[in-house]
C-alpha atoms as a PDB file:
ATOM      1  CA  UNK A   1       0.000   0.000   0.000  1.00  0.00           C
ATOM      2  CA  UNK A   2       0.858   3.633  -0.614  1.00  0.00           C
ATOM      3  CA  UNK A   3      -0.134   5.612   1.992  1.00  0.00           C
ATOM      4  CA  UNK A   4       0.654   8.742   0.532  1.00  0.00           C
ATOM      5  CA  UNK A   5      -1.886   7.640  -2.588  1.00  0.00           C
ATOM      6  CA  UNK A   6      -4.346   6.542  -0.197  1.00  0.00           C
ATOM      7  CA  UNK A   7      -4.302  10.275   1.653  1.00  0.00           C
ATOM      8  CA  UNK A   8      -4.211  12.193  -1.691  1.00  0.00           C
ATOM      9  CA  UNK A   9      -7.251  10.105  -2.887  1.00  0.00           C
ATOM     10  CA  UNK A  10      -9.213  10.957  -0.131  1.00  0.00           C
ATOM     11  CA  UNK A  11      -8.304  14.323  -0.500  1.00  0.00           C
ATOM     12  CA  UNK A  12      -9.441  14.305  -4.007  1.00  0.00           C
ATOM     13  CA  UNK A  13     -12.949  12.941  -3.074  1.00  0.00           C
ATOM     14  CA  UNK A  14     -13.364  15.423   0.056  1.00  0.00           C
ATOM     15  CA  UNK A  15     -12.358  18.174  -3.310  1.00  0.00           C
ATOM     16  CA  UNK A  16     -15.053  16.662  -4.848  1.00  0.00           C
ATOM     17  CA  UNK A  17     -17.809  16.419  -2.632  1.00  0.00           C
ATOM     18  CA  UNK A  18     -17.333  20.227  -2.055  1.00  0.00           C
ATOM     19  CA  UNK A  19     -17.503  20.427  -5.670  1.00  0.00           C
ATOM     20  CA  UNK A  20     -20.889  18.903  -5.505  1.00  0.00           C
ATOM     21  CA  UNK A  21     -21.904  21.395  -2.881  1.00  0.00           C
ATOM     22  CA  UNK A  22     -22.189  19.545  -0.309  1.00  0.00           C
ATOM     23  CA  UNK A  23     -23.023  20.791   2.933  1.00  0.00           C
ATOM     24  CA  UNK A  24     -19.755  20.888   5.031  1.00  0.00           C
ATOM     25  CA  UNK A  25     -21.651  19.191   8.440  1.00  0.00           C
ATOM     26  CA  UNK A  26     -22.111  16.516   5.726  1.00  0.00           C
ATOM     27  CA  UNK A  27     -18.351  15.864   5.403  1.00  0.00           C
ATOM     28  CA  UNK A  28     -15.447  14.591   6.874  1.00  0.00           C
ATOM     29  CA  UNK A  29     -11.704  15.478   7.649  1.00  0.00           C
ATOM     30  CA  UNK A  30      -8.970  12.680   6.223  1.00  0.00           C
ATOM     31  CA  UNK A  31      -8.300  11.328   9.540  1.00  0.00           C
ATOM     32  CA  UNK A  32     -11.897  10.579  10.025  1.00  0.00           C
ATOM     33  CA  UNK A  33     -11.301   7.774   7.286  1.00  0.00           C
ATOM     34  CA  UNK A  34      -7.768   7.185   7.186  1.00  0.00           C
ATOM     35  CA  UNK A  35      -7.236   6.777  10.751  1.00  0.00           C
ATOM     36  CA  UNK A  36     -10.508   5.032  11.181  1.00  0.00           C
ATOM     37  CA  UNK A  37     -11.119   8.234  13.770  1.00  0.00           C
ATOM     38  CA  UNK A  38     -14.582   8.781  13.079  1.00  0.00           C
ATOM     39  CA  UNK A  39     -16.234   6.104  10.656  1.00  0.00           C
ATOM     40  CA  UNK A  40     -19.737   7.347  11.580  1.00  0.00           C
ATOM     41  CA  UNK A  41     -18.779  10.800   9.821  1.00  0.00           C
ATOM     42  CA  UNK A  42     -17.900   8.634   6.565  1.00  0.00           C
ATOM     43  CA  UNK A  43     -20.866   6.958   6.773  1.00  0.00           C
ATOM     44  CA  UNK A  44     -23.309  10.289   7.057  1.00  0.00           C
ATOM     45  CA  UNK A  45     -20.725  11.933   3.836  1.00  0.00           C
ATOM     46  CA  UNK A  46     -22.056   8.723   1.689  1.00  0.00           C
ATOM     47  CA  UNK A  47     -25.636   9.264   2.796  1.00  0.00           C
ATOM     48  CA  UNK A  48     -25.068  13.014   1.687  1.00  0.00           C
ATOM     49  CA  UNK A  49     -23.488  11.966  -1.779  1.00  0.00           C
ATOM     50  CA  UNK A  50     -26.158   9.949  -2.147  1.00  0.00           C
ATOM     51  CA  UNK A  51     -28.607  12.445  -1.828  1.00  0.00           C
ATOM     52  CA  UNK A  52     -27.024  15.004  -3.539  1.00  0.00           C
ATOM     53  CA  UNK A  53     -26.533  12.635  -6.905  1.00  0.00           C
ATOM     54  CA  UNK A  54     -30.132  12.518  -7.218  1.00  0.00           C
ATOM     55  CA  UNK A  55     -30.261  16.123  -8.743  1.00  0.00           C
ATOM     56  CA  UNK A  56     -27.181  15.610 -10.888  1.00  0.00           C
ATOM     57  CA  UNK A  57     -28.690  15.424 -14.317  1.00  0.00           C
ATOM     58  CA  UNK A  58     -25.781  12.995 -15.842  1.00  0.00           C
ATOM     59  CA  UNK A  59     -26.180  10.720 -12.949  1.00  0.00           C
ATOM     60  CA  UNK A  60     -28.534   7.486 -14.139  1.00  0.00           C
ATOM     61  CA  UNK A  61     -27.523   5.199 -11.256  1.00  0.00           C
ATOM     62  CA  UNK A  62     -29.543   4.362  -8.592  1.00  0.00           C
ATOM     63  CA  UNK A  63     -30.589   6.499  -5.107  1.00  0.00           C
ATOM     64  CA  UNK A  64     -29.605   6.441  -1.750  1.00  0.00           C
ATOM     65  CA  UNK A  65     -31.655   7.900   1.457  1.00  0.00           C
ATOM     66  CA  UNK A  66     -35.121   9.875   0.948  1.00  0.00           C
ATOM     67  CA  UNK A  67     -35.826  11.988  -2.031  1.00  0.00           C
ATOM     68  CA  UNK A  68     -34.688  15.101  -3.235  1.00  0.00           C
ATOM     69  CA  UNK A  69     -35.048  17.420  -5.920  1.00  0.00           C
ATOM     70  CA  UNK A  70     -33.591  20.793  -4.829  1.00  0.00           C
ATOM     71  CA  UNK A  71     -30.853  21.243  -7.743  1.00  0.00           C
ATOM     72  CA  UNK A  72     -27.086  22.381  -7.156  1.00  0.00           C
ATOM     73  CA  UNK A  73     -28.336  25.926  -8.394  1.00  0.00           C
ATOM     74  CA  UNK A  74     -30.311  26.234  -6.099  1.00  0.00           C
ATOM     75  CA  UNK A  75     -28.527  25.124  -3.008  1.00  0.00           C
ATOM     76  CA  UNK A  76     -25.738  27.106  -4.013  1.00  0.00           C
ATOM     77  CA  UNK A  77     -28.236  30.082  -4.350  1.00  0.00           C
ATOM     78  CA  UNK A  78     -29.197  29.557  -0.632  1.00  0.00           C
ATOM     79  CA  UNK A  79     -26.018  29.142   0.534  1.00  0.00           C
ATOM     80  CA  UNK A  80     -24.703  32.354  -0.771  1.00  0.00           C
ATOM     81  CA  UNK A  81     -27.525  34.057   0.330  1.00  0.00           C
ATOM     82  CA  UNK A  82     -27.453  32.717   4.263  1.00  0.00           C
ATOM     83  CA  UNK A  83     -23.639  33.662   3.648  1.00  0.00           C
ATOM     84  CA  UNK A  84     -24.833  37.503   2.413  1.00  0.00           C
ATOM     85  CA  UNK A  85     -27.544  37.552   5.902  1.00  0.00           C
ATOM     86  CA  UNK A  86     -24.988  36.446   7.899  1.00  0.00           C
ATOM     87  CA  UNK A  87     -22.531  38.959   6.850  1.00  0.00           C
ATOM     88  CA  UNK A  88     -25.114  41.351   7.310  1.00  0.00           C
ATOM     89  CA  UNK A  89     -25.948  40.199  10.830  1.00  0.00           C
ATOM     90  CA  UNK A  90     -22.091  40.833  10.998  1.00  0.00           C
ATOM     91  CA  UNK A  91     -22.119  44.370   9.598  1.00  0.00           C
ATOM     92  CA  UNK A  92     -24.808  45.297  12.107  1.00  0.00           C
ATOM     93  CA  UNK A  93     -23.466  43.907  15.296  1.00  0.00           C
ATOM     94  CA  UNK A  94     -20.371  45.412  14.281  1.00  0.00           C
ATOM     95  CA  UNK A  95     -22.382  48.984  13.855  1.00  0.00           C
ATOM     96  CA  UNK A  96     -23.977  48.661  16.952  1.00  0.00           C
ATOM     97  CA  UNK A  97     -20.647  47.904  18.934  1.00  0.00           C
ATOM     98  CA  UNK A  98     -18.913  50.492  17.443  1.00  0.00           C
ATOM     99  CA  UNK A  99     -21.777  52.614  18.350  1.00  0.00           C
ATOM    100  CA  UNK A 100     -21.477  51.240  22.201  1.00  0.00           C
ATOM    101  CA  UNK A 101     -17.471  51.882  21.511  1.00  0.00           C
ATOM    102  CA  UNK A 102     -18.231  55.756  21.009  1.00  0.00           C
ATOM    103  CA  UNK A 103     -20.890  56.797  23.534  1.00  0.00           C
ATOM    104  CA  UNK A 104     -18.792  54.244  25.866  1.00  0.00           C
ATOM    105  CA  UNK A 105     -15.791  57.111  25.287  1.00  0.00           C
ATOM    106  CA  UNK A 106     -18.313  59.847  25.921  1.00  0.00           C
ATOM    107  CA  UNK A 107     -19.761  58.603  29.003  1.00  0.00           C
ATOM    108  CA  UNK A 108     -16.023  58.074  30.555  1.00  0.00           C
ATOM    109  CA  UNK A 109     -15.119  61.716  29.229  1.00  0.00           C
ATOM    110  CA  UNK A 110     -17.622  62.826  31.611  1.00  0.00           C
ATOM    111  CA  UNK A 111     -17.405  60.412  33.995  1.00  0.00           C
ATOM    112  CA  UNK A 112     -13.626  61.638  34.183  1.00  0.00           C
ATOM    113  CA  UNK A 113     -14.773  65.383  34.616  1.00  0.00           C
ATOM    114  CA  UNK A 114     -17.203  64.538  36.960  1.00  0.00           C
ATOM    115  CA  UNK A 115     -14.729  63.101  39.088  1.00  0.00           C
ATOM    116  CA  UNK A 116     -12.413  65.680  38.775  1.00  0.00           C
ATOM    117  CA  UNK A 117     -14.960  68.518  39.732  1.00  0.00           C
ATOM    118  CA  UNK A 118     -15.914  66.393  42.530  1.00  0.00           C
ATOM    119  CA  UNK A 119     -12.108  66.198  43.800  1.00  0.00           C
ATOM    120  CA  UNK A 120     -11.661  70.147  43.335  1.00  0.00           C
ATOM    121  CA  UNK A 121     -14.979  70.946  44.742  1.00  0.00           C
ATOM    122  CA  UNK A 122     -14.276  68.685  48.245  1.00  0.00           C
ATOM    123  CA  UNK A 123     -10.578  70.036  48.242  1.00  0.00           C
ATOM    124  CA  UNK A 124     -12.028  73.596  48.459  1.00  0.00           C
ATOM    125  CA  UNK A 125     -14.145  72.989  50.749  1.00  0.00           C
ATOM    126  CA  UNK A 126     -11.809  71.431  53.345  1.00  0.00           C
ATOM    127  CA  UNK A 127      -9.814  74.226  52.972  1.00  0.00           C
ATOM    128  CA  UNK A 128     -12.462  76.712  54.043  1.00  0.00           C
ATOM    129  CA  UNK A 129     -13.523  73.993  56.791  1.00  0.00           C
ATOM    130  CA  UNK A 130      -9.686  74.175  58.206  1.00  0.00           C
ATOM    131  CA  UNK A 131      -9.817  78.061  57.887  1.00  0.00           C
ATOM    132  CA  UNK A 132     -12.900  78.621  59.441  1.00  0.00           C
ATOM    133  CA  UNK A 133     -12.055  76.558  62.710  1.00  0.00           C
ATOM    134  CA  UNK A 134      -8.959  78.320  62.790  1.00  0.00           C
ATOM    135  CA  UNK A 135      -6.705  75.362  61.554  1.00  0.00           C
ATOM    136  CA  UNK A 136      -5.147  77.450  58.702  1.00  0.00           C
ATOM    137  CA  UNK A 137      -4.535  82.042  58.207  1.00  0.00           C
ATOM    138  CA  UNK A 138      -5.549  83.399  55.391  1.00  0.00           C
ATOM    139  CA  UNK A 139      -2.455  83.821  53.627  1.00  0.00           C
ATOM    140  CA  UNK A 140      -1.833  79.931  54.160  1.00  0.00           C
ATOM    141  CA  UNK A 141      -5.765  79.582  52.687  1.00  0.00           C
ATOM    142  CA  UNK A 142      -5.124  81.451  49.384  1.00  0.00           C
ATOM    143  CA  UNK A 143      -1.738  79.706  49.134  1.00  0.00           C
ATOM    144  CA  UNK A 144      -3.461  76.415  49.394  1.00  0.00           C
ATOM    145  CA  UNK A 145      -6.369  77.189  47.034  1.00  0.00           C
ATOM    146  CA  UNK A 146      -3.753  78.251  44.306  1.00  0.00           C
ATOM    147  CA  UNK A 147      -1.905  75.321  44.500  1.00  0.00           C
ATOM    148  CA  UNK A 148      -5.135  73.495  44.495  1.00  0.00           C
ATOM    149  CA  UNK A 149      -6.043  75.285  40.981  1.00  0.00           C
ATOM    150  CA  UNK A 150      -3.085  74.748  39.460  1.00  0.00           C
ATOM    151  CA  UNK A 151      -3.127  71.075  40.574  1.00  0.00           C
ATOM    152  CA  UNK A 152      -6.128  70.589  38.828  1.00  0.00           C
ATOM    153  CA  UNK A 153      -5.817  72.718  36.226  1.00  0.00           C
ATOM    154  CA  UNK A 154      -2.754  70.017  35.195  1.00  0.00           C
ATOM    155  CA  UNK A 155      -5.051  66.859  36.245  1.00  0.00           C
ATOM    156  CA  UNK A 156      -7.252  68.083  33.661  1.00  0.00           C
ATOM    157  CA  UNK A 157      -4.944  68.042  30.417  1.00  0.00           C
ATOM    158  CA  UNK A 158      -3.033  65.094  31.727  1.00  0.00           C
ATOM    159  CA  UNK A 159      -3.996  61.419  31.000  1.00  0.00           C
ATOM    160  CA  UNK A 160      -4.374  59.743  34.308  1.00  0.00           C
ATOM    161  CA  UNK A 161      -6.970  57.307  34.012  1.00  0.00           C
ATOM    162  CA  UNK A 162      -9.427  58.081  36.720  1.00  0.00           C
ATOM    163  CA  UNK A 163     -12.353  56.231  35.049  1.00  0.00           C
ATOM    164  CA  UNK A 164     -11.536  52.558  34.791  1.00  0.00           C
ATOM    165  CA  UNK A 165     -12.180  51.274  38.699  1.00  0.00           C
ATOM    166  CA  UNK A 166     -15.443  54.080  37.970  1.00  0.00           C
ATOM    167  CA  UNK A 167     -18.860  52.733  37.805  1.00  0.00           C
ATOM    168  CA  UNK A 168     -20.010  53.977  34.491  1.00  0.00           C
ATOM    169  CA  UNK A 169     -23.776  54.328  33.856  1.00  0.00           C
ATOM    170  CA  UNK A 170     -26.280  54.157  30.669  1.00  0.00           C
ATOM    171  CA  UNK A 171     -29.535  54.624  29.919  1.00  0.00           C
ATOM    172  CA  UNK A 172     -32.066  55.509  32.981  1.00  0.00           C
ATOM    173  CA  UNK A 173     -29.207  54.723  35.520  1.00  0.00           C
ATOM    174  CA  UNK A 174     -27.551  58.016  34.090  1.00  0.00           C
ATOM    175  CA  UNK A 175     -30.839  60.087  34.542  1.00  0.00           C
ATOM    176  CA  UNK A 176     -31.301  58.351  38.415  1.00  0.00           C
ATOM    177  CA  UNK A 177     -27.772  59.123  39.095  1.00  0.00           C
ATOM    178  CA  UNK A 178     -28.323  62.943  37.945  1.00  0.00           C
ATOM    179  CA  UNK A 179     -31.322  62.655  40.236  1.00  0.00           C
ATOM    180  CA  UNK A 180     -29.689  61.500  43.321  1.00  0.00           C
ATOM    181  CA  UNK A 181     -26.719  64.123  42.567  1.00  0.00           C
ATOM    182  CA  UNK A 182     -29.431  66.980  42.373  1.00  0.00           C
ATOM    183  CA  UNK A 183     -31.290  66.073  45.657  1.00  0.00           C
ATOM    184  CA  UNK A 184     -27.648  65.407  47.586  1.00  0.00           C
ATOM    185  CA  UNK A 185     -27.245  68.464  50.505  1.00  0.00           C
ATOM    186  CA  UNK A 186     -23.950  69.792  50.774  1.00  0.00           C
ATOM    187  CA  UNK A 187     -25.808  71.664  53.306  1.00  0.00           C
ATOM    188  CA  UNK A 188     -26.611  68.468  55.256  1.00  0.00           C
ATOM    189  CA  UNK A 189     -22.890  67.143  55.241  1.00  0.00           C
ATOM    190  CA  UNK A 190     -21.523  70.153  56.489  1.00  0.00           C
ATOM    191  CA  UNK A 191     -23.930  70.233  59.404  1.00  0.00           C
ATOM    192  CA  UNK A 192     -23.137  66.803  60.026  1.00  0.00           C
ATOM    193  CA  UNK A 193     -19.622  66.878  60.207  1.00  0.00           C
ATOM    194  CA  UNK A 194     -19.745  69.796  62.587  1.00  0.00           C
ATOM    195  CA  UNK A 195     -21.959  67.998  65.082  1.00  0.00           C
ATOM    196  CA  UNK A 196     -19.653  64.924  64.834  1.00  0.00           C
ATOM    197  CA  UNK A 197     -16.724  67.540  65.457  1.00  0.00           C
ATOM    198  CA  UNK A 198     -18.196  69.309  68.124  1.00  0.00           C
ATOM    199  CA  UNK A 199     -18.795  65.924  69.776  1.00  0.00           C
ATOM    200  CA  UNK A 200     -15.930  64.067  68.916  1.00  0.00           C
ATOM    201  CA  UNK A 201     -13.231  66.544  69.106  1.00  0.00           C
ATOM    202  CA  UNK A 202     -11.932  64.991  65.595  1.00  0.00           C
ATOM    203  CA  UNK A 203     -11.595  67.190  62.813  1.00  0.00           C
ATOM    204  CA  UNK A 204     -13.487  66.016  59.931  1.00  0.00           C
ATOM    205  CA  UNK A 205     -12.808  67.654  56.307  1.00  0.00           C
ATOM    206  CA  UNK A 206     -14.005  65.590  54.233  1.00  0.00           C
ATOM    207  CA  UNK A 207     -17.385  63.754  55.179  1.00  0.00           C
ATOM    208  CA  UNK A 208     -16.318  60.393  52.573  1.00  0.00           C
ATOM    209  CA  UNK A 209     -12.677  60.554  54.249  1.00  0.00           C
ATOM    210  CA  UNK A 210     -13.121  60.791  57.030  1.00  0.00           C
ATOM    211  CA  UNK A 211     -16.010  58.593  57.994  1.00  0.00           C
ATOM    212  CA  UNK A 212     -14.889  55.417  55.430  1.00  0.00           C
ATOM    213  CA  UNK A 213     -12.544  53.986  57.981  1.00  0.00           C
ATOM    214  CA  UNK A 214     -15.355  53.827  60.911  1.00  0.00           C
ATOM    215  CA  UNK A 215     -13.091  54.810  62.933  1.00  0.00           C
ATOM    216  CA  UNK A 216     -15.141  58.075  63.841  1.00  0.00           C
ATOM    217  CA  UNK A 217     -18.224  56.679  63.498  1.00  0.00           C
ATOM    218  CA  UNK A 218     -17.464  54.314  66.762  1.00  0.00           C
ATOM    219  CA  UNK A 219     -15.904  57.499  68.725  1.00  0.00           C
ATOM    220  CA  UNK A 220     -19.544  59.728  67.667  1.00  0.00           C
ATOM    221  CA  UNK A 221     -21.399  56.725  69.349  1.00  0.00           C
ATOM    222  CA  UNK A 222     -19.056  55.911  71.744  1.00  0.00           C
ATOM    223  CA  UNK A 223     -19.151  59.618  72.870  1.00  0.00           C
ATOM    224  CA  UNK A 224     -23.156  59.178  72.998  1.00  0.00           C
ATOM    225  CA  UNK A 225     -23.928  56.064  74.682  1.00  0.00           C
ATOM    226  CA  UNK A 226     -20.107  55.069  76.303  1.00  0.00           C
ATOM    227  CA  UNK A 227     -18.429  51.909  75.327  1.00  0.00           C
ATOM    228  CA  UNK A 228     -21.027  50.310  73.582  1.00  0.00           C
ATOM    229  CA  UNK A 229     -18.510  49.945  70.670  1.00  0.00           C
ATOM    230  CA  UNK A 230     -16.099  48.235  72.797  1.00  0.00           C
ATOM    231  CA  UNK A 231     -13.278  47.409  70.661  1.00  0.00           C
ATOM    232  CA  UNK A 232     -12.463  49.890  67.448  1.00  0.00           C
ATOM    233  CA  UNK A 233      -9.982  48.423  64.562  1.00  0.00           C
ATOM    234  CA  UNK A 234      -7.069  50.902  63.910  1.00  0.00           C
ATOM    235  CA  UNK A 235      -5.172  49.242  60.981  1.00  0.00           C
ATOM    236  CA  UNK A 236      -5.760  50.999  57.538  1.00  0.00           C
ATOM    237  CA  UNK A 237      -7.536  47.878  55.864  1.00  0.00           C
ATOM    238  CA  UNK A 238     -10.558  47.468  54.204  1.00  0.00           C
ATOM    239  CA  UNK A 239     -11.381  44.326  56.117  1.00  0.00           C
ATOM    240  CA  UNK A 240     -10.729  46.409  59.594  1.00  0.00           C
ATOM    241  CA  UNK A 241     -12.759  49.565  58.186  1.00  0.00           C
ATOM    242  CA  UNK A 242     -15.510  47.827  57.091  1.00  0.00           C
ATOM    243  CA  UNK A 243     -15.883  45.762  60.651  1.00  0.00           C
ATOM    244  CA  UNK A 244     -15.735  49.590  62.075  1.00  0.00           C
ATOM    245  CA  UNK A 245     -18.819  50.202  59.836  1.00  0.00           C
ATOM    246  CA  UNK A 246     -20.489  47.335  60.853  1.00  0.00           C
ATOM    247  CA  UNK A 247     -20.120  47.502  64.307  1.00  0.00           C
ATOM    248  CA  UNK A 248     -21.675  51.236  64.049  1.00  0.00           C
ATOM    249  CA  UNK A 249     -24.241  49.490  62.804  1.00  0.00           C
ATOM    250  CA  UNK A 250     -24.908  47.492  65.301  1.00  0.00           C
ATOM    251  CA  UNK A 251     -24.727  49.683  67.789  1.00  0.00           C
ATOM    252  CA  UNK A 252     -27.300  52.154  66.198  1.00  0.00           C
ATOM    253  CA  UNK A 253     -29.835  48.659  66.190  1.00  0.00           C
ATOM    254  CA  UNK A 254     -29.116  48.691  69.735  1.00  0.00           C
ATOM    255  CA  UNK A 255     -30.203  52.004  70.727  1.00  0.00           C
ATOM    256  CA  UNK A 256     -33.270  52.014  68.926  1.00  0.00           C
ATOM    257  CA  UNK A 257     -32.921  53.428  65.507  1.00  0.00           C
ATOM    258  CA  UNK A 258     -35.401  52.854  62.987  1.00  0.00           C
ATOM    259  CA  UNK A 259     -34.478  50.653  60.321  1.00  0.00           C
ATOM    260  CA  UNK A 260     -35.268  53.021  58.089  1.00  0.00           C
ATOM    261  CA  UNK A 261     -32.459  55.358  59.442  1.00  0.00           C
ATOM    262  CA  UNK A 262     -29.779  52.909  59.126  1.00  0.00           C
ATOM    263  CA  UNK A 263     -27.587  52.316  55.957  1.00  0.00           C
ATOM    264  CA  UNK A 264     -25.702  48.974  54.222  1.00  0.00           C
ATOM    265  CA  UNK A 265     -21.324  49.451  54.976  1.00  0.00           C
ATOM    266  CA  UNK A 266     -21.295  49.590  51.169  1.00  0.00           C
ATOM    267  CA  UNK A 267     -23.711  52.711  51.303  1.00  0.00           C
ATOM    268  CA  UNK A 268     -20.636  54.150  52.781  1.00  0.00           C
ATOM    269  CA  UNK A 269     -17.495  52.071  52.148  1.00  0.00           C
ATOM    270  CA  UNK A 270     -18.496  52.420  48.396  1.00  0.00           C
ATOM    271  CA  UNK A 271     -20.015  55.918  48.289  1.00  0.00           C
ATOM    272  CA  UNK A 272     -23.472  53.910  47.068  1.00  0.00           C
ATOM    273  CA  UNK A 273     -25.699  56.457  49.132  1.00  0.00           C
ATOM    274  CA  UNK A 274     -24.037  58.916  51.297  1.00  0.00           C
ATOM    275  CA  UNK A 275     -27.391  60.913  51.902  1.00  0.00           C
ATOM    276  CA  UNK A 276     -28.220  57.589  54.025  1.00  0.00           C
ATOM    277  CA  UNK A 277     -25.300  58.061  55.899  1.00  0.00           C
ATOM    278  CA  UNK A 278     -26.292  61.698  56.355  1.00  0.00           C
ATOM    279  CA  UNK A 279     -29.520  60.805  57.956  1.00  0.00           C
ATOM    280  CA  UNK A 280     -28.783  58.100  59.748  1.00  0.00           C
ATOM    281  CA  UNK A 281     -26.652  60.526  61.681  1.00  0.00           C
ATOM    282  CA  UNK A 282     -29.265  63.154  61.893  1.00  0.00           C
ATOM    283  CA  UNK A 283     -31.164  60.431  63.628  1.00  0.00           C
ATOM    284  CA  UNK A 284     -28.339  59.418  66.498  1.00  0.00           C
ATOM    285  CA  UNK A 285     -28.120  63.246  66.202  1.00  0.00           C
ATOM    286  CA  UNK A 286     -31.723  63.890  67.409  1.00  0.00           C
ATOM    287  CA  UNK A 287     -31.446  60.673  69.653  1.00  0.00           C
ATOM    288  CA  UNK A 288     -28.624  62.004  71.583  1.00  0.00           C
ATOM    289  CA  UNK A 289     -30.930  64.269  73.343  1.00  0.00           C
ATOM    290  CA  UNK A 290     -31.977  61.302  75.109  1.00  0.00           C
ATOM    291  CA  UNK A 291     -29.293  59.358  75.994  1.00  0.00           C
ATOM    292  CA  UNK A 292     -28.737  59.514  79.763  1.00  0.00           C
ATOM    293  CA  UNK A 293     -25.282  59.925  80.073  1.00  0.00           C
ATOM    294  CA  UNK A 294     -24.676  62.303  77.195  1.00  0.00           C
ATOM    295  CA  UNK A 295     -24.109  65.467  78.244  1.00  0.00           C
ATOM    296  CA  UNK A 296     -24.707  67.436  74.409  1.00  0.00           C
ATOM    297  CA  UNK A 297     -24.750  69.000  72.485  1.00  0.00           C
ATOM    298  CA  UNK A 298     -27.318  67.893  70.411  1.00  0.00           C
ATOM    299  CA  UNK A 299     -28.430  68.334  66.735  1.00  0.00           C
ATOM    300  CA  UNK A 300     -32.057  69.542  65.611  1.00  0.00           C
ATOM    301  CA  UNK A 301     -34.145  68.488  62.874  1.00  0.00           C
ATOM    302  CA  UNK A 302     -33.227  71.090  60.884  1.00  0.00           C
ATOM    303  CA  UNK A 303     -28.790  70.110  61.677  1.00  0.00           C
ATOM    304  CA  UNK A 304     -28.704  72.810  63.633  1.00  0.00           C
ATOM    305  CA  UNK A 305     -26.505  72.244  66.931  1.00  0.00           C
ATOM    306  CA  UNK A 306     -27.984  73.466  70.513  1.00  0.00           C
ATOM    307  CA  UNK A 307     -27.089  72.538  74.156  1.00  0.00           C
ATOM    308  CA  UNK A 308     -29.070  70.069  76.004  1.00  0.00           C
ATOM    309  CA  UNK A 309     -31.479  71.919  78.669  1.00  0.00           C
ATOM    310  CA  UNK A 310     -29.782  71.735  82.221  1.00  0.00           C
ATOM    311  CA  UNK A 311     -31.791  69.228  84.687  1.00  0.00           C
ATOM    312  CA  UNK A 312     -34.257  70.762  86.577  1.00  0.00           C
ATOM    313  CA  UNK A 313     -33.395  70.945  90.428  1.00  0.00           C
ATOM    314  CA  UNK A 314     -35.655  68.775  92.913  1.00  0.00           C
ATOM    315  CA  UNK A 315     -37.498  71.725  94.650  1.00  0.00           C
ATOM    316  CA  UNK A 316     -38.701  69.250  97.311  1.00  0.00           C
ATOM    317  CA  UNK A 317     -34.744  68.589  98.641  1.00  0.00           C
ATOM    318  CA  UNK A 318     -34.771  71.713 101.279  1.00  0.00           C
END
């Protein structure tokens, strides 16, 4: 035997059935046959040859399998045209992910800005936050602000990717993102940070910053209702912060706070919802005015920050 004969013949036929149009899930590869690999493949090619030589007009020999009467013509009509859809079906995914490509570029654009405006707006403000308590003069102020411009002012040209750990949203998330952005207080933060201030002694700049590590958090209730945090987690890890969180958490369940005045750790850890951090410290805010051993101030309904009322004297001790 010549094995190299054998191979080339087979080759020749598979040539040949393609030929003959058929259907490539009809045929085999040379192993199949050769190599005795896959004799049930063989065996389905011969059933499709058979077939197929039932609309070959020159053909006078008998049939195999069921009958059939669609011509070459036409089979190779209806393959080119599921070849022309399918390229078609191509072209059009391909439009719409180039399409996805560009607005995908636009979103991070502003995503980018957003973030940047967000950065220079909080930097700002700490700065007036540290000059109005007296942390900072005013000559170190408007040095700091300048430096603050030009810093950004660089960010902004420069290509530090800012975007790609971002969330970025499409569709109706974009509009309910502009929507939570639009009802967010600045107001509100800045109250609460002063209360915490006031009754922490810790100097809080920046209301994300500051708060993410938990650390605070536990010293506000702490300072409110003593130890009922009873352990606080120092190291700078997420693991440790978010436990901090947590155990805020907790502790606000324990006092009494509404459900509905509490927040998740990612609300926080994550910046998800920050204006349900906000209230759930107006709430241990207004609820300070009740715990026995806190001695005030408290914080209003409207974040305003009062004394608590002396005790009244027992007029019957004489």
């Amino acid at each position: 035997k010549n094995m190299l004969e054998e191979r080339n013949n087979i080759q020749l036929y598979l040539a040949g059935c393609k030929r003959l149009s058929i259907p490539s899930q009809d045929t085999f590869v040379l192993s199949d046959l050769h190599s005795a690999k896959s004799m049930g493949a063989v065996l389905q090619n011969i059933y499709a040859l058979g077939r197929q030589a039932q609309v070959i007009s020159s053909f006078k020999g008998p049939i195999l399998g069921v009958k059939y009467n669609v011509s070459i013509a036409e089979q190779q009509r209806r393959l080119k045209k599921k070849e022309q859809e399918r390229l078609q079906r191509m072209e059009r995914v391909r439009a719409i992910s180039d399409t996805q490509l560009v607005r995908r570029k636009e979103l991070e654009t502003l995503k980018r800005e957003e973030i940047i405006k967000e950065m220079e707006t909080n930097d700002i403000r700490k700065l007036h936050r540290q000059y109005s308590r007296g942390s900072i003069n005013a000559a170190t102020f408007h040095k700091l602000a300048y430096a603050s411009d030009e810093r950004f002012k660089e960010l902004r040209t420069s290509d530090v990717d800012l975007v790609s750990n971002s969330d970025i949203k499409f569709g109706v998330d974009i509009e309910l993102h502009e929507k939570r952005k639009k009802s967010y207080s600045l107001k509100r933060e800045e109250q609460a940070m002063d209360w915490i201030e006031t009754v922490t002694g810790e100097e809080v700049d920046d209301f994300y910053e500051g708060l993410k590590s938990g650390v605070v958090l536990c010293t506000l209730i702490n300072a409110v209702y003593p130890d009922i945090v009873k352990k606080i987690g120092t190291k700078d890890l997420p693991l440790v912060h978010r436990d901090n969180i947590q155990q805020y958490l907790n502790a606000c369940r324990r006092i009494g706070l509404n459900p509905s005045q509490s927040f998740n750790v990612s609300d926080l850890y994550e910046k998800k919802d920050l204006d349900a951090v906000i209230n759930n410290i107006f709430a241990l805010g207004r609820k300070a005015e009740f715990a026995p051993q806190f001695k005030g101030p408290a914080m209003n309904v409207n974040g305003t920050i009062s004394p608590l009322p002396e005790p009244e004297l027992d007029r019957q001790a004489c």
